[in-house]
C-alpha atoms as a PDB file:
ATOM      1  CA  UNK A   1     151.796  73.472 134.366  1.00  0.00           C
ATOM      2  CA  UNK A   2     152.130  73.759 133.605  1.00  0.00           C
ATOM      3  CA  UNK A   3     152.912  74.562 135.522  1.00  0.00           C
ATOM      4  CA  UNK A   4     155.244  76.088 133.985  1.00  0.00           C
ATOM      5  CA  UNK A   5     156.370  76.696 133.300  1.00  0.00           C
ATOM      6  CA  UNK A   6     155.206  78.031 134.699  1.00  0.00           C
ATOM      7  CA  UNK A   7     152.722  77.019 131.816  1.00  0.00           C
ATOM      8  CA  UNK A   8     154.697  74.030 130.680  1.00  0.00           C
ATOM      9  CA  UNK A   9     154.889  73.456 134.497  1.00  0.00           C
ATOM     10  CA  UNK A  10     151.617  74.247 135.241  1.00  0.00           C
ATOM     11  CA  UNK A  11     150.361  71.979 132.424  1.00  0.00           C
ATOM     12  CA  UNK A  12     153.053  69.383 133.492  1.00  0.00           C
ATOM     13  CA  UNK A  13     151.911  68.835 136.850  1.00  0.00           C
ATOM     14  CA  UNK A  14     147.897  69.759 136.725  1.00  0.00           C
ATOM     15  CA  UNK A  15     148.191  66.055 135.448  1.00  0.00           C
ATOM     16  CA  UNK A  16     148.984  65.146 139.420  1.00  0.00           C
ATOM     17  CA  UNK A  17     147.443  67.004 141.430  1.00  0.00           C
ATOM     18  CA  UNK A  18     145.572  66.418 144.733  1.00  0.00           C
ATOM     19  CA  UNK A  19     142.054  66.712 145.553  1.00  0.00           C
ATOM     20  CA  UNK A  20     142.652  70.128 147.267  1.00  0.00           C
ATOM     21  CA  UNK A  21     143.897  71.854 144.592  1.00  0.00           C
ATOM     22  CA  UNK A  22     141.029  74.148 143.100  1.00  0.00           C
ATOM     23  CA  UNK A  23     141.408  73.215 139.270  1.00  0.00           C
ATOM     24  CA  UNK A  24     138.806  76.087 138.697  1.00  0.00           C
ATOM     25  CA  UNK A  25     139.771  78.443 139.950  1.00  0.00           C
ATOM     26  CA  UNK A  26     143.154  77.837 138.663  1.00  0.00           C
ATOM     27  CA  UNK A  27     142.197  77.781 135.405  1.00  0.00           C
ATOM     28  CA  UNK A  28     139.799  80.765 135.819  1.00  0.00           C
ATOM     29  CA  UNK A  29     143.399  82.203 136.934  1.00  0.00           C
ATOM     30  CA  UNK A  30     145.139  80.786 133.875  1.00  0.00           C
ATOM     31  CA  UNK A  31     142.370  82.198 131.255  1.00  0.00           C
ATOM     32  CA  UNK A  32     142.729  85.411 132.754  1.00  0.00           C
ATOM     33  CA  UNK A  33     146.920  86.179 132.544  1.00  0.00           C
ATOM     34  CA  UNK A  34     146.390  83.971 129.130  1.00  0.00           C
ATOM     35  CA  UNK A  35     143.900  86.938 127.750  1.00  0.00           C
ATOM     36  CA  UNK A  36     146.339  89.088 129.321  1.00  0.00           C
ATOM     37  CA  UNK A  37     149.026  88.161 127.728  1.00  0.00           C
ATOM     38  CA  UNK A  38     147.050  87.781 124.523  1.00  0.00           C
ATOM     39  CA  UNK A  39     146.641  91.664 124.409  1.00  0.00           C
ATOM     40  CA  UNK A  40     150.324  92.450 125.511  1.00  0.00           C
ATOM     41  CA  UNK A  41     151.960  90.577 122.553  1.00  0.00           C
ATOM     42  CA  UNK A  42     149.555  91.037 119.594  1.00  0.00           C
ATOM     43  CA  UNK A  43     148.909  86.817 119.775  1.00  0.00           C
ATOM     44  CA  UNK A  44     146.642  84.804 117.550  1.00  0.00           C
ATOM     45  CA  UNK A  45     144.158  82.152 118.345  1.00  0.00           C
ATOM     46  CA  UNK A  46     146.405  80.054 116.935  1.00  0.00           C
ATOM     47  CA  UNK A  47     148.819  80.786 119.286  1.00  0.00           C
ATOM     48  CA  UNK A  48     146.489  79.848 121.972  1.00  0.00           C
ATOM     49  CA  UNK A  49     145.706  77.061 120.102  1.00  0.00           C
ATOM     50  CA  UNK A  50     149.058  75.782 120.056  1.00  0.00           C
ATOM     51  CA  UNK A  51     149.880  76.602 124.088  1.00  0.00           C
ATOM     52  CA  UNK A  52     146.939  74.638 124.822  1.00  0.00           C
ATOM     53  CA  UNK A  53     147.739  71.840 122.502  1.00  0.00           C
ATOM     54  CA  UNK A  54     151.441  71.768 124.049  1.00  0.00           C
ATOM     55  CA  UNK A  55     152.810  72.391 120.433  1.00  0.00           C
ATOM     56  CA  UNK A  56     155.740  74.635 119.541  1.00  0.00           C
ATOM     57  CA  UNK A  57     154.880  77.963 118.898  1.00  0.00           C
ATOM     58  CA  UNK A  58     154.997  78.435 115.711  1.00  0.00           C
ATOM     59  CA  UNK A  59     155.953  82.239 115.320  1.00  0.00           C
ATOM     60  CA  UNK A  60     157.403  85.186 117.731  1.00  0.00           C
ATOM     61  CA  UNK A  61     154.144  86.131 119.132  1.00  0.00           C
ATOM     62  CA  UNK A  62     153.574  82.398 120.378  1.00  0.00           C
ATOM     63  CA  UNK A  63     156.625  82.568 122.071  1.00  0.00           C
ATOM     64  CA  UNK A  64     155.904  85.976 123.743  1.00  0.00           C
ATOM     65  CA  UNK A  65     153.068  84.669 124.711  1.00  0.00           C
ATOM     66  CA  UNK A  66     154.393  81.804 126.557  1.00  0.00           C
ATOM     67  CA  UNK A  67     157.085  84.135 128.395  1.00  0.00           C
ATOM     68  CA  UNK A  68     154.170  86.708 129.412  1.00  0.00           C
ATOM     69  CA  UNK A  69     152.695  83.564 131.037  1.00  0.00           C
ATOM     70  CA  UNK A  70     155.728  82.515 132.835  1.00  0.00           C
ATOM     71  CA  UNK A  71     156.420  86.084 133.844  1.00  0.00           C
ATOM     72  CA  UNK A  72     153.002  86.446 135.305  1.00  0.00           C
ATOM     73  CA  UNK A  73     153.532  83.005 137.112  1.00  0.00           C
ATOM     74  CA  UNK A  74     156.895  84.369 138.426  1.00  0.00           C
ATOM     75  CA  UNK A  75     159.139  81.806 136.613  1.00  0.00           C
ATOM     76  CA  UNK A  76     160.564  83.951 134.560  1.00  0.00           C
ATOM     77  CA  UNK A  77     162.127  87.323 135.071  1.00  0.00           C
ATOM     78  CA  UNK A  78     162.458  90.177 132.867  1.00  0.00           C
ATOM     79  CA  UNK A  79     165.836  88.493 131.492  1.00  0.00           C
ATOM     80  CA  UNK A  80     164.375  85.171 130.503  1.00  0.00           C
ATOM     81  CA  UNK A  81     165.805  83.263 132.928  1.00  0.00           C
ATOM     82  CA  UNK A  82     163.532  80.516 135.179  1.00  0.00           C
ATOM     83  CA  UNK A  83     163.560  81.223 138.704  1.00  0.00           C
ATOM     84  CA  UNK A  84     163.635  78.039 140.333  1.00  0.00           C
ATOM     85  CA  UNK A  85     162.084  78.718 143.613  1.00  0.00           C
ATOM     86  CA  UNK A  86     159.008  80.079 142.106  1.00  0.00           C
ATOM     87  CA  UNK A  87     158.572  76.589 140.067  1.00  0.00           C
ATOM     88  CA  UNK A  88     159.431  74.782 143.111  1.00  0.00           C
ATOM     89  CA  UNK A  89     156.820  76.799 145.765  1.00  0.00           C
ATOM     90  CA  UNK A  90     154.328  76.558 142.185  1.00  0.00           C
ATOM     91  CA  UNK A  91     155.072  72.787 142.553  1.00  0.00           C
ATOM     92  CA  UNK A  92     154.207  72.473 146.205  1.00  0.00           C
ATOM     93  CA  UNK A  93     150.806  74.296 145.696  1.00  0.00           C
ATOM     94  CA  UNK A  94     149.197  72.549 143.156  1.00  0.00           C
ATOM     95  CA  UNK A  95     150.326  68.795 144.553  1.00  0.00           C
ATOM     96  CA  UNK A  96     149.410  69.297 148.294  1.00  0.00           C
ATOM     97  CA  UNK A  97     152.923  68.859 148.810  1.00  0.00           C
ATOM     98  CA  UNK A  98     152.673  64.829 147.880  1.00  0.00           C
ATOM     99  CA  UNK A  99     156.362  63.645 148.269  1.00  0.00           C
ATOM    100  CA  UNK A 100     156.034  61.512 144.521  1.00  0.00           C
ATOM    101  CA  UNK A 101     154.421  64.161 142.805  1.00  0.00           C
ATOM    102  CA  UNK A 102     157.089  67.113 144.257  1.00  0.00           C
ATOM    103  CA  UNK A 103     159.966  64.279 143.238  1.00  0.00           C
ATOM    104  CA  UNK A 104     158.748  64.297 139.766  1.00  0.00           C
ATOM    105  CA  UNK A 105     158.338  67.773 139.597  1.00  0.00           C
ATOM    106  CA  UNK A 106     161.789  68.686 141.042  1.00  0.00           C
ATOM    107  CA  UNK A 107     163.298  66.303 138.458  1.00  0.00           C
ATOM    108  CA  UNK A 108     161.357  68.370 135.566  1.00  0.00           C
ATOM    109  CA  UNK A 109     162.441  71.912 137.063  1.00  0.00           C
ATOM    110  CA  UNK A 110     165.778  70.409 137.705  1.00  0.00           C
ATOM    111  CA  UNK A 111     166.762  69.525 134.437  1.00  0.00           C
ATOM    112  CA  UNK A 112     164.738  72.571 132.611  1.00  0.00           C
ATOM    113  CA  UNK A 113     165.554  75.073 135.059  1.00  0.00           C
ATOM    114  CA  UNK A 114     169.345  74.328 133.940  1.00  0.00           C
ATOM    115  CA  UNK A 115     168.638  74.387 130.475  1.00  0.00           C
ATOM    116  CA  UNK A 116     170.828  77.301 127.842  1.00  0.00           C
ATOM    117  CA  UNK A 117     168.239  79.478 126.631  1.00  0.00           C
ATOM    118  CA  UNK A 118     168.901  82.278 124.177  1.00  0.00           C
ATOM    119  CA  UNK A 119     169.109  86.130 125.436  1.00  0.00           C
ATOM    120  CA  UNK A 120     165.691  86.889 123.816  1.00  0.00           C
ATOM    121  CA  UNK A 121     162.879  86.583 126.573  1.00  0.00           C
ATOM    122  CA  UNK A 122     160.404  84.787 124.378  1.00  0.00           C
ATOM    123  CA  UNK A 123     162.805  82.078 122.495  1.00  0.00           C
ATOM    124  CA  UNK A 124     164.109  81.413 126.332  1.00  0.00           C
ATOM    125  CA  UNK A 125     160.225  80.144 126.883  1.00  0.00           C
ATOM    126  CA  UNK A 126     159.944  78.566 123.608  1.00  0.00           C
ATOM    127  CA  UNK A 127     163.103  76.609 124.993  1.00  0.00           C
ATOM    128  CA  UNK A 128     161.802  75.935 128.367  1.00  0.00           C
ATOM    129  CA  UNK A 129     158.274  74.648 127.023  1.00  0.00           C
ATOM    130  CA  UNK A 130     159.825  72.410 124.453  1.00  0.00           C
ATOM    131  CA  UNK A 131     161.994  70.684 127.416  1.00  0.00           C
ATOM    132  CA  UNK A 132     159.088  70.803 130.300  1.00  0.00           C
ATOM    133  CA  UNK A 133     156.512  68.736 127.688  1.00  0.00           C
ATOM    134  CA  UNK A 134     160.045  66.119 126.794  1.00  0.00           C
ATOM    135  CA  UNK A 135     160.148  65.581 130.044  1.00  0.00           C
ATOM    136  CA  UNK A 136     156.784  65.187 131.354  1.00  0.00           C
ATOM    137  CA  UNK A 137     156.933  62.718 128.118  1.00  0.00           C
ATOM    138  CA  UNK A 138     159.812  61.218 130.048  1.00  0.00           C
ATOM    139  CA  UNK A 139     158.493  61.244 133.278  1.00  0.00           C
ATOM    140  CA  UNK A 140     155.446  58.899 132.090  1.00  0.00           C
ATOM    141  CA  UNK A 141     153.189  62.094 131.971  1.00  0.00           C
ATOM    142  CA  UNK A 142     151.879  61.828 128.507  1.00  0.00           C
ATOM    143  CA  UNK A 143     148.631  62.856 128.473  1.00  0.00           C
ATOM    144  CA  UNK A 144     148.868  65.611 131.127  1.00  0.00           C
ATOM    145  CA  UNK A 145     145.972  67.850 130.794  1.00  0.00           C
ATOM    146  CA  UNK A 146     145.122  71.458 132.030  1.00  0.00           C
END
């Protein structure tokens, strides 16, 4: 997920996904935009640590680091505001399409996705990560994995 976004997304719904999705090569994908992003912002380890872990970032560079991840996924724009559509087509991808698994995930984007962020790009991600992992909690998807 999340998938997150898309990394809380990404995170929220690698804990569902079908056989065909390639988990490797999706995370190969993740690692890459992650170390990506890792450059663009000035992060820590420990604000990888703390992405990984599904905590709150604890400073500004954590949060930039989660909304150069959702920009790179397309699920955010330049703005800070989630682009729905992305999520959704995200969604599709890595479940195969499974009806239960795109129900659950349409219910996550739907109630993030509508969410009041702040103007600021990265506290808008800090937002949506904090709701996507409450509602995966919700959503019986505690121990969702990437």
């Amino acid at each position: 997920m999340a998938k997150l976004i898309l990394i809380a997304i990404f995170c929220v719904l690698s804990g569902t996904l079908s056989e065909a999705f390639n988990r490797e090569e999706a995370i190969k994908k993740f690692m890459t935009r992650l170390g990506e992003c890792r450059q663009e912002v000035g992060a820590a380890p420990s604000d990888i640590e703390e992405l990984i872990k599904k905590l709150p970032a604890a400073g500004k560079e954590g949060k930039c680091l989660r909304a150069c991840m959702m920009k790179k996924y397309g699920v955010m724009n330049d703005d800070g505001k989630f682009i729905k559509a992305v999520a959704l087509e995200h969604a599709a991808t890595y479940s195969d399409g499974d009806e239960t698994k795109m129900k659950t995930a349409n219910e996550i984007i739907d109630a993030c996705g509508g969410t009041a962020v702040p103007d600021d790009p990265c506290e808008a991600a800090a937002v949506y990560s904090h709701c996507f992992i409450e509602q995966a909690i919700a959503h019986g998807l505690e121990k969702f994995e990437f």
